[in-house]
Each structure stands twice: as structure tokens, then as C-alpha cells.
N, C-alpha and C. Protein backbone atom coordinates (compact mmCIF):
# COMPACT_ATOMS: atom_id res chain seq x y z
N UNK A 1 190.87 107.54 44.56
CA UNK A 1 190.64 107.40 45.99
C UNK A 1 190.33 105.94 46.31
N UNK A 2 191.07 105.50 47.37
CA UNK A 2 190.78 103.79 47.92
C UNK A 2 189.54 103.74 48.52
N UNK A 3 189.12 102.46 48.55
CA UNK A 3 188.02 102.60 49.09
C UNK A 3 188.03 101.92 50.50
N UNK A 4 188.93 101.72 51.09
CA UNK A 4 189.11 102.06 52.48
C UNK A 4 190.29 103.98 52.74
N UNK A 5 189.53 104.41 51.96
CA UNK A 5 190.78 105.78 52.67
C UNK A 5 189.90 106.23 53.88
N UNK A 6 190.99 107.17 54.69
CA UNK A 6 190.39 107.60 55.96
C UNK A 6 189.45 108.89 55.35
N UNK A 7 188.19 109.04 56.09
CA UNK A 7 187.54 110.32 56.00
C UNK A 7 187.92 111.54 56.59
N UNK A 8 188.52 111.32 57.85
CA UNK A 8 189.05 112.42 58.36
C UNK A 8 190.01 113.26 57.46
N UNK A 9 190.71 112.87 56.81
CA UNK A 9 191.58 113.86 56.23
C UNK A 9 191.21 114.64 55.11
N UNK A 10 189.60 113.87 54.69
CA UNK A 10 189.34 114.59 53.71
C UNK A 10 188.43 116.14 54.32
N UNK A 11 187.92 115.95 55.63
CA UNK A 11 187.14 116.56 56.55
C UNK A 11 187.84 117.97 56.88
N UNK A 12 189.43 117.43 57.41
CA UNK A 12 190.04 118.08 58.07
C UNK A 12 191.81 118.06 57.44
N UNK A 13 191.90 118.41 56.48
CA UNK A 13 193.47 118.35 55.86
C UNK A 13 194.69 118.65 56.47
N UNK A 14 194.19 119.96 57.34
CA UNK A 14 195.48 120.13 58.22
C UNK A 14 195.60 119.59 59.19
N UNK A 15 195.03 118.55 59.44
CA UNK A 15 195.89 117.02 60.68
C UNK A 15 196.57 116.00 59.58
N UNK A 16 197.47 116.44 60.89
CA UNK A 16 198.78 115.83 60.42
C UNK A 16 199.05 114.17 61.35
N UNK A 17 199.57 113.61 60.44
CA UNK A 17 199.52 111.84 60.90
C UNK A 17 200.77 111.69 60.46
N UNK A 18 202.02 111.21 61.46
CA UNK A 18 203.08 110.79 61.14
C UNK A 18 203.50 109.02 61.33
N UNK A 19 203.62 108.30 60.36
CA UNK A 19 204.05 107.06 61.27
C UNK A 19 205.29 106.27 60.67
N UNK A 20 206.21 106.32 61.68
CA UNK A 20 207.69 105.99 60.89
C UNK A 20 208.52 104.99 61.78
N UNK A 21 209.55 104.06 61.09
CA UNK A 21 209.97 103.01 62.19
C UNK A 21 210.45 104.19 63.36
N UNK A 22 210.57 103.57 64.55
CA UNK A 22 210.93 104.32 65.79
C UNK A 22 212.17 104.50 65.76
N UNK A 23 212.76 103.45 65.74
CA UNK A 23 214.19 103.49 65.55
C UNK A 23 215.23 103.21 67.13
N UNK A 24 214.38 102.55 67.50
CA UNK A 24 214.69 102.73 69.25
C UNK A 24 213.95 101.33 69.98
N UNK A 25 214.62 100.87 70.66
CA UNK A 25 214.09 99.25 70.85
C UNK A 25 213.04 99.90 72.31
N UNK A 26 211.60 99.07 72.08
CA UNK A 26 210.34 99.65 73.24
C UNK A 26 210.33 98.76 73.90
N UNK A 27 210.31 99.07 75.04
CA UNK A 27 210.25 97.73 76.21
C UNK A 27 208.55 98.76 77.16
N UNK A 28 207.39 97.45 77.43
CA UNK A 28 206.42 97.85 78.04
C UNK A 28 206.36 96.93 79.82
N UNK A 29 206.33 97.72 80.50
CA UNK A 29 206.56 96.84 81.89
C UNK A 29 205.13 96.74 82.37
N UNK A 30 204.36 95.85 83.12
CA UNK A 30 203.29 95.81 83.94
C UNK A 30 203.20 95.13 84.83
N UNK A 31 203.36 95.67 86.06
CA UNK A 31 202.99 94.96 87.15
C UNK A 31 204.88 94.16 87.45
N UNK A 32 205.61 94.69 86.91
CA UNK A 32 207.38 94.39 87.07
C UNK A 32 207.41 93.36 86.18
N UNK A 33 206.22 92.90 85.42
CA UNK A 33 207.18 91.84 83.93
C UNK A 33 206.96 92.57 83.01
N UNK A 34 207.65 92.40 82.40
CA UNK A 34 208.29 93.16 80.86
C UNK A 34 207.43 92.37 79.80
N UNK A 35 206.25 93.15 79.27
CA UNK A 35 205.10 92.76 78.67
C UNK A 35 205.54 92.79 76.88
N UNK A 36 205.92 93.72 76.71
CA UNK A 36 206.50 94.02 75.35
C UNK A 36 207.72 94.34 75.33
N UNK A 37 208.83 93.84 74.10
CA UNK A 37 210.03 93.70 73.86
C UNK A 37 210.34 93.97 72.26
N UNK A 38 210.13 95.68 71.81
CA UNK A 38 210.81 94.97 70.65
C UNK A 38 211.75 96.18 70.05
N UNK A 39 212.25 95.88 68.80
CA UNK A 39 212.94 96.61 67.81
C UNK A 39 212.42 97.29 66.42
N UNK A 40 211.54 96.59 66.50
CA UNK A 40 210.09 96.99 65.45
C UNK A 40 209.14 98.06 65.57
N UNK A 41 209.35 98.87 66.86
CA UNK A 41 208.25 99.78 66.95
C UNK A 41 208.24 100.78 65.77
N UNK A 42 206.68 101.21 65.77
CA UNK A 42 206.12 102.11 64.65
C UNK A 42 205.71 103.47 65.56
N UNK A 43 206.44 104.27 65.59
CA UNK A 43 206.06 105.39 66.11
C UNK A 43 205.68 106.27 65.52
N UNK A 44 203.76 106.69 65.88
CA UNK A 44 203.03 107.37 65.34
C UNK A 44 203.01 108.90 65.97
N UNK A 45 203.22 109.65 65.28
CA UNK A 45 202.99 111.09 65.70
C UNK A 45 201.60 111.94 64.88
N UNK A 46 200.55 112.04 65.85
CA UNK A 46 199.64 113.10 65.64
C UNK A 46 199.46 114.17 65.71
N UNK A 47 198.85 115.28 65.16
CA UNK A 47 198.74 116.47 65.72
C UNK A 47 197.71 116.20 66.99
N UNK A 48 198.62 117.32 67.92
CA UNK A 48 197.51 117.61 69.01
C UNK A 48 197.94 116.50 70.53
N UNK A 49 198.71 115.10 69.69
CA UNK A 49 198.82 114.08 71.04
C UNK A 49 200.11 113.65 70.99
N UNK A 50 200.41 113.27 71.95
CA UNK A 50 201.37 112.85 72.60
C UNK A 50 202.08 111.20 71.54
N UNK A 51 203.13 111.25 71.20
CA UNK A 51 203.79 110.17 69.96
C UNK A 51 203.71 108.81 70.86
N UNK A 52 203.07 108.05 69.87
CA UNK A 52 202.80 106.66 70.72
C UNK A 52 203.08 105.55 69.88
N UNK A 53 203.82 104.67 70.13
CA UNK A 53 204.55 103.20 69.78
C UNK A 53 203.46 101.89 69.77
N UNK A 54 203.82 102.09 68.40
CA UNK A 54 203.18 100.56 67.96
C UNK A 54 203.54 99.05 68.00
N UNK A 55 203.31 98.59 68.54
CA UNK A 55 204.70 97.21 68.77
C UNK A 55 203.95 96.12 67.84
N UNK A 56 204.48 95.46 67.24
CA UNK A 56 204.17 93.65 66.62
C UNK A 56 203.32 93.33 67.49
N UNK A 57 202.85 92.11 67.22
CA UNK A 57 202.19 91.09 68.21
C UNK A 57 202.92 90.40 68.40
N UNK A 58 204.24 89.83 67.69
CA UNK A 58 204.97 89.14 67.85
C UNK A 58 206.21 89.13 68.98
N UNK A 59 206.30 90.38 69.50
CA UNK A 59 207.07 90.86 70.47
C UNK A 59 206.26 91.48 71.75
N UNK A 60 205.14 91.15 71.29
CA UNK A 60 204.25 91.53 73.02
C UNK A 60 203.81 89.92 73.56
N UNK A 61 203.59 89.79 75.10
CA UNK A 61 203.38 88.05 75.61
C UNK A 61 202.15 88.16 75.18
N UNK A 62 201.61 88.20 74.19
CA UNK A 62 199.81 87.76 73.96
C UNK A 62 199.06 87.37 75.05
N UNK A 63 199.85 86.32 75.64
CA UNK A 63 198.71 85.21 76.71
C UNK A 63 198.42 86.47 78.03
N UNK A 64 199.19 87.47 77.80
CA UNK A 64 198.68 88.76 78.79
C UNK A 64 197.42 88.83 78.45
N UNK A 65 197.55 89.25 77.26
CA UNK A 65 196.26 90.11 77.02
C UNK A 65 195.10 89.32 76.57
N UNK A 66 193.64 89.81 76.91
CA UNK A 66 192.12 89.30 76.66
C UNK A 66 191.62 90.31 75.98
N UNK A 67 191.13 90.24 74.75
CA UNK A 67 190.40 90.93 74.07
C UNK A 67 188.90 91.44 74.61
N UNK A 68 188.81 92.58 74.14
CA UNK A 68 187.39 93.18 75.25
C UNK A 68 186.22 93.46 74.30
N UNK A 69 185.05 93.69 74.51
CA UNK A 69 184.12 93.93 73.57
C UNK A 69 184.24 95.24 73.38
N UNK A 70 185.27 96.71 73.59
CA UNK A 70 185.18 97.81 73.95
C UNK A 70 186.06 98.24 72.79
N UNK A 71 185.21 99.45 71.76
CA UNK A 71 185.88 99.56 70.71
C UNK A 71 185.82 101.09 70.23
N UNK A 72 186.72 101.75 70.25
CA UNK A 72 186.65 102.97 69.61
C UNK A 72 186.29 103.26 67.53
N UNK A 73 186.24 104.32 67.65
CA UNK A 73 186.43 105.01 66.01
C UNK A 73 187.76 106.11 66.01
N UNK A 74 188.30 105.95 65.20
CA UNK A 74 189.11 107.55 64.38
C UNK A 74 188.68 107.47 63.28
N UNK A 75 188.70 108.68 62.56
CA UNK A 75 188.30 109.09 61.54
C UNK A 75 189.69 108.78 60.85
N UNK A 76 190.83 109.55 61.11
CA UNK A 76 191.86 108.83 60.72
C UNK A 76 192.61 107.51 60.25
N UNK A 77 192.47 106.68 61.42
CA UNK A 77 193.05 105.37 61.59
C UNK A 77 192.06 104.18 61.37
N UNK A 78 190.74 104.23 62.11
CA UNK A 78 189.52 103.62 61.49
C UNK A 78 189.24 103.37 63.13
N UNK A 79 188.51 101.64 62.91
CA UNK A 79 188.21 101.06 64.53
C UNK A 79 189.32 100.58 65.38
N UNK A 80 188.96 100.63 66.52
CA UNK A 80 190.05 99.73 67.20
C UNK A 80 189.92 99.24 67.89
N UNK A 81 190.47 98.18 68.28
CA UNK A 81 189.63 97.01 69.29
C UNK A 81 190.59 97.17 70.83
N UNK A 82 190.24 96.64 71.87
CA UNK A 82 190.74 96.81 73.11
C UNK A 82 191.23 95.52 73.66
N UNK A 83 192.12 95.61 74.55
CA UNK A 83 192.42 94.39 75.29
C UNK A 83 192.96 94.09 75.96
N UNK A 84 192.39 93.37 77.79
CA UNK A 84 192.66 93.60 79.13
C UNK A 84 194.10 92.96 79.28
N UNK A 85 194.97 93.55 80.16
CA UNK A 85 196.17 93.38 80.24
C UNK A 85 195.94 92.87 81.63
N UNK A 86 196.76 91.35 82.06
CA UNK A 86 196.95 90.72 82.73
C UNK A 86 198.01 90.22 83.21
N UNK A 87 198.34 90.47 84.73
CA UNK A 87 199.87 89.67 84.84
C UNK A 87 199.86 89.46 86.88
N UNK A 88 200.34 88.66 87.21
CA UNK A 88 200.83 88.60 88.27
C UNK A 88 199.57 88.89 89.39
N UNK A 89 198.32 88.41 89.04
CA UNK A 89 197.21 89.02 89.85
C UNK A 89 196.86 89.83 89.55
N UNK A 90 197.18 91.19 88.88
CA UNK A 90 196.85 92.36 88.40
C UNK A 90 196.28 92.25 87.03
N UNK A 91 195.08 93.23 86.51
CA UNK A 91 194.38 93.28 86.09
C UNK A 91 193.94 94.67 85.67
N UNK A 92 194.06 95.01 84.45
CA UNK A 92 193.51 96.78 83.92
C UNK A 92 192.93 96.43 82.80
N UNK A 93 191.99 96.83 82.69
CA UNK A 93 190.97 96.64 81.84
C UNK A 93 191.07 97.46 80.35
N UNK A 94 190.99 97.33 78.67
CA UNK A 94 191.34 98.30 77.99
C UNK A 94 192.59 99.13 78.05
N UNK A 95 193.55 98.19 78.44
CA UNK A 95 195.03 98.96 78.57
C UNK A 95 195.26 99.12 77.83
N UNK A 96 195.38 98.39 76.43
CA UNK A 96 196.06 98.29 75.13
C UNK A 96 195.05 98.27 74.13
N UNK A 97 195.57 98.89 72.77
CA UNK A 97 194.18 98.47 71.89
C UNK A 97 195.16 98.80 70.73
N UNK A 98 194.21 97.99 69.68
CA UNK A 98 195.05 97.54 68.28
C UNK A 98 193.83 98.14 66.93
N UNK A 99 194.36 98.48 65.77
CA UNK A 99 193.77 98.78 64.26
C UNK A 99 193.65 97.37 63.77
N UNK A 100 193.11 96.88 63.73
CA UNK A 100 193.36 95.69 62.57
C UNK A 100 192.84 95.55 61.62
N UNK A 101 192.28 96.96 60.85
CA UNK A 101 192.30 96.92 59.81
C UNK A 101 191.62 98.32 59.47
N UNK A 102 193.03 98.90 59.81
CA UNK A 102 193.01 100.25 59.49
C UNK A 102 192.34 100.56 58.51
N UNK A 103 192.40 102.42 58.06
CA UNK A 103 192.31 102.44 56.65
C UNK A 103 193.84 102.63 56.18
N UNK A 104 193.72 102.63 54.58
CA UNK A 104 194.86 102.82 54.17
C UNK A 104 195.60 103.37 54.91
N UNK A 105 195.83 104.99 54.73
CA UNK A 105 196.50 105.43 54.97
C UNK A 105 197.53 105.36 56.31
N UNK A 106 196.97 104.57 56.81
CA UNK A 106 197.69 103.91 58.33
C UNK A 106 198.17 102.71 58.26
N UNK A 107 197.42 101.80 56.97
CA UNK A 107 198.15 100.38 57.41
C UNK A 107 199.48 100.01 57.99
N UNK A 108 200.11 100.67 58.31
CA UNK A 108 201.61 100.49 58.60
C UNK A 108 201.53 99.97 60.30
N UNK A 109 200.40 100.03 60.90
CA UNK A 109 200.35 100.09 61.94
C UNK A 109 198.65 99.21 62.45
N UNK A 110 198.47 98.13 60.80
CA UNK A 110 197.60 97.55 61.05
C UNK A 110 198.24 96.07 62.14
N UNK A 111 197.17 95.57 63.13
CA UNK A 111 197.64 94.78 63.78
C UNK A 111 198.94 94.71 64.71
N UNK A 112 199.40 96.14 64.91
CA UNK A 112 200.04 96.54 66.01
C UNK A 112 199.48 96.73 67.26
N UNK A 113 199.85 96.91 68.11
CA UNK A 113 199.33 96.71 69.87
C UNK A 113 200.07 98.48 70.30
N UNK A 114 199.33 99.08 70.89
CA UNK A 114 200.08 100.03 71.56
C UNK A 114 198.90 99.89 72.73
N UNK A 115 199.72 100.89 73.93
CA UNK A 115 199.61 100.37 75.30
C UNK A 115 199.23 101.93 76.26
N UNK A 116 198.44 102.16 76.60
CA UNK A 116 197.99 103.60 77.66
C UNK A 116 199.00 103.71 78.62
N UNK A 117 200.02 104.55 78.16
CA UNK A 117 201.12 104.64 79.92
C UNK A 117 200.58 104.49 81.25
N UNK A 118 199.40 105.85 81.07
CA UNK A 118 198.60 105.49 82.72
C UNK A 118 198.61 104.02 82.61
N UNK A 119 198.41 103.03 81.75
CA UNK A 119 197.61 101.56 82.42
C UNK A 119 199.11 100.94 82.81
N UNK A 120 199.80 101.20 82.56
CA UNK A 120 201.21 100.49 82.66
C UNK A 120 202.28 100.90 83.28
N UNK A 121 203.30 100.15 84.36
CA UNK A 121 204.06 100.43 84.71
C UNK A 121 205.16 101.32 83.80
N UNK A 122 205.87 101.22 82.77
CA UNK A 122 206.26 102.24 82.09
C UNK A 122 206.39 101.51 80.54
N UNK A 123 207.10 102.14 79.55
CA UNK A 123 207.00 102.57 78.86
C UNK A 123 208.00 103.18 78.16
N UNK A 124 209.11 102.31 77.66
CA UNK A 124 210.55 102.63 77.93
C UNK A 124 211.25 102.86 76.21
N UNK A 125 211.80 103.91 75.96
CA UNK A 125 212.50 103.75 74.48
C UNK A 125 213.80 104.38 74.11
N UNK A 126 215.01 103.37 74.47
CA UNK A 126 216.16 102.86 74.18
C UNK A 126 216.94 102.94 73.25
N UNK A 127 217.63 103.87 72.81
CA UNK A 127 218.63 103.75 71.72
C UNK A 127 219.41 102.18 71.83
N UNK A 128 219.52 101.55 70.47
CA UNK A 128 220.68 100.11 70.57
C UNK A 128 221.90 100.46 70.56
């Protein structure tokens, strides 16, 4: 056993954690600019929620986003940090939030950005 593994799964075995390339280019809109752009998404599927896209940092505009002091737990995935999405005068607070340093069993999706639909204009995924 690692010694970052997640506890949850040892808690609860039958949750199920899927995370696999998407395979589908993610485009994130806010406020009508196109915040995230990529081909890289990591699309995570949980039991129980709704499948949600992990994007690079490298394909989201960073200078959007401000990091927040506002931080969740999973038992699964580990902490995660938050961070205010900004554009065009507009302003949502905790739109997006990132693992950066998952536990194992998730690293695949350490230092990825995913984004709350409610906070965002949409949320788009594109066959190439």
C-alpha cells in the first residue's frame, strides 16, 4: 500500500472512480471568451455524479483565474484547491478547482483544472 493511497476506497470498495483520456477536444466558455481549449481532457467518471473533464493548465488562460483560500477534501481524490474565474468584468467566485496532489490513485488528474457548469457559460465536448 502507497503511502499517499486514497482512504476512501479502502472505507468504501464499491465506488467506482473512472479516469480515462476523453477523447474529444473541451472547449470552456465564460462570459463569451473561450476560457479553456483543449485535446488533452481527462474525463473522470464517478459513481453517483455526473462525468467531469479535466483540462491541462496549459490549455486553460491562467491569467483568468485567482486562486482562493477555499478548499475541499475527497476521500478519493484528496484536497483541492479553488479558483475565481475572471473575464470581461465578470466575476464567479470558486468556479474551478484543481488536485494538485492527489492521491495515487488519481494522479492522472493531478494539476488539472476542471470547471462547475453552473459557474460557466458552457461546457462543450467535440468529436475531431
Amino acid at each position: 500500500m502507497s503511502a499517499n493511497s486514497a482512504p476512501g476506497f479502502k472505507k468504501h470498495p464499491e465506488h467506482r472512480i473512472e479516469a480515462k483520456p476523453a477523447g474529444v477536444s473541451v472547449r470552456v466558455t465564460f462570459n463569451g471568451e473561450v476560457i479553456a481549449d483543449s485535446r488533452d481532457a481527462i474525463c473522470l467518471d464517478e459513481s453517483k455524479y455526473a462525468p467531469v473533464y479535466y483540462l491541462p493548465r496549459k490549455d486553460v488562460k491562467m491569467e483568468r483565474l485567482t486562486r482562493t483560500t477555499h478548499s475541499t477534501h475527497c476521500p478519493f481524490k484528496g484536497d483541492a484547491s479553488y479558483y475565481t474565474l475572471s473575464s470581461g468584468g465578470r466575476t464567479v467566485a470558486n468556479a474551478v478547482w484543481s488536485y494538485e496532489e492527489p492521491y495515487d490513485e488519481m494522479s492522472v488528474i493531478k494539476e488539472r483544472l476542471a470547471f462547475y457548469p453552473d459557474k460557466v457559460d458552457s461546457i462543450s465536448a467535440a468529436q475531431e
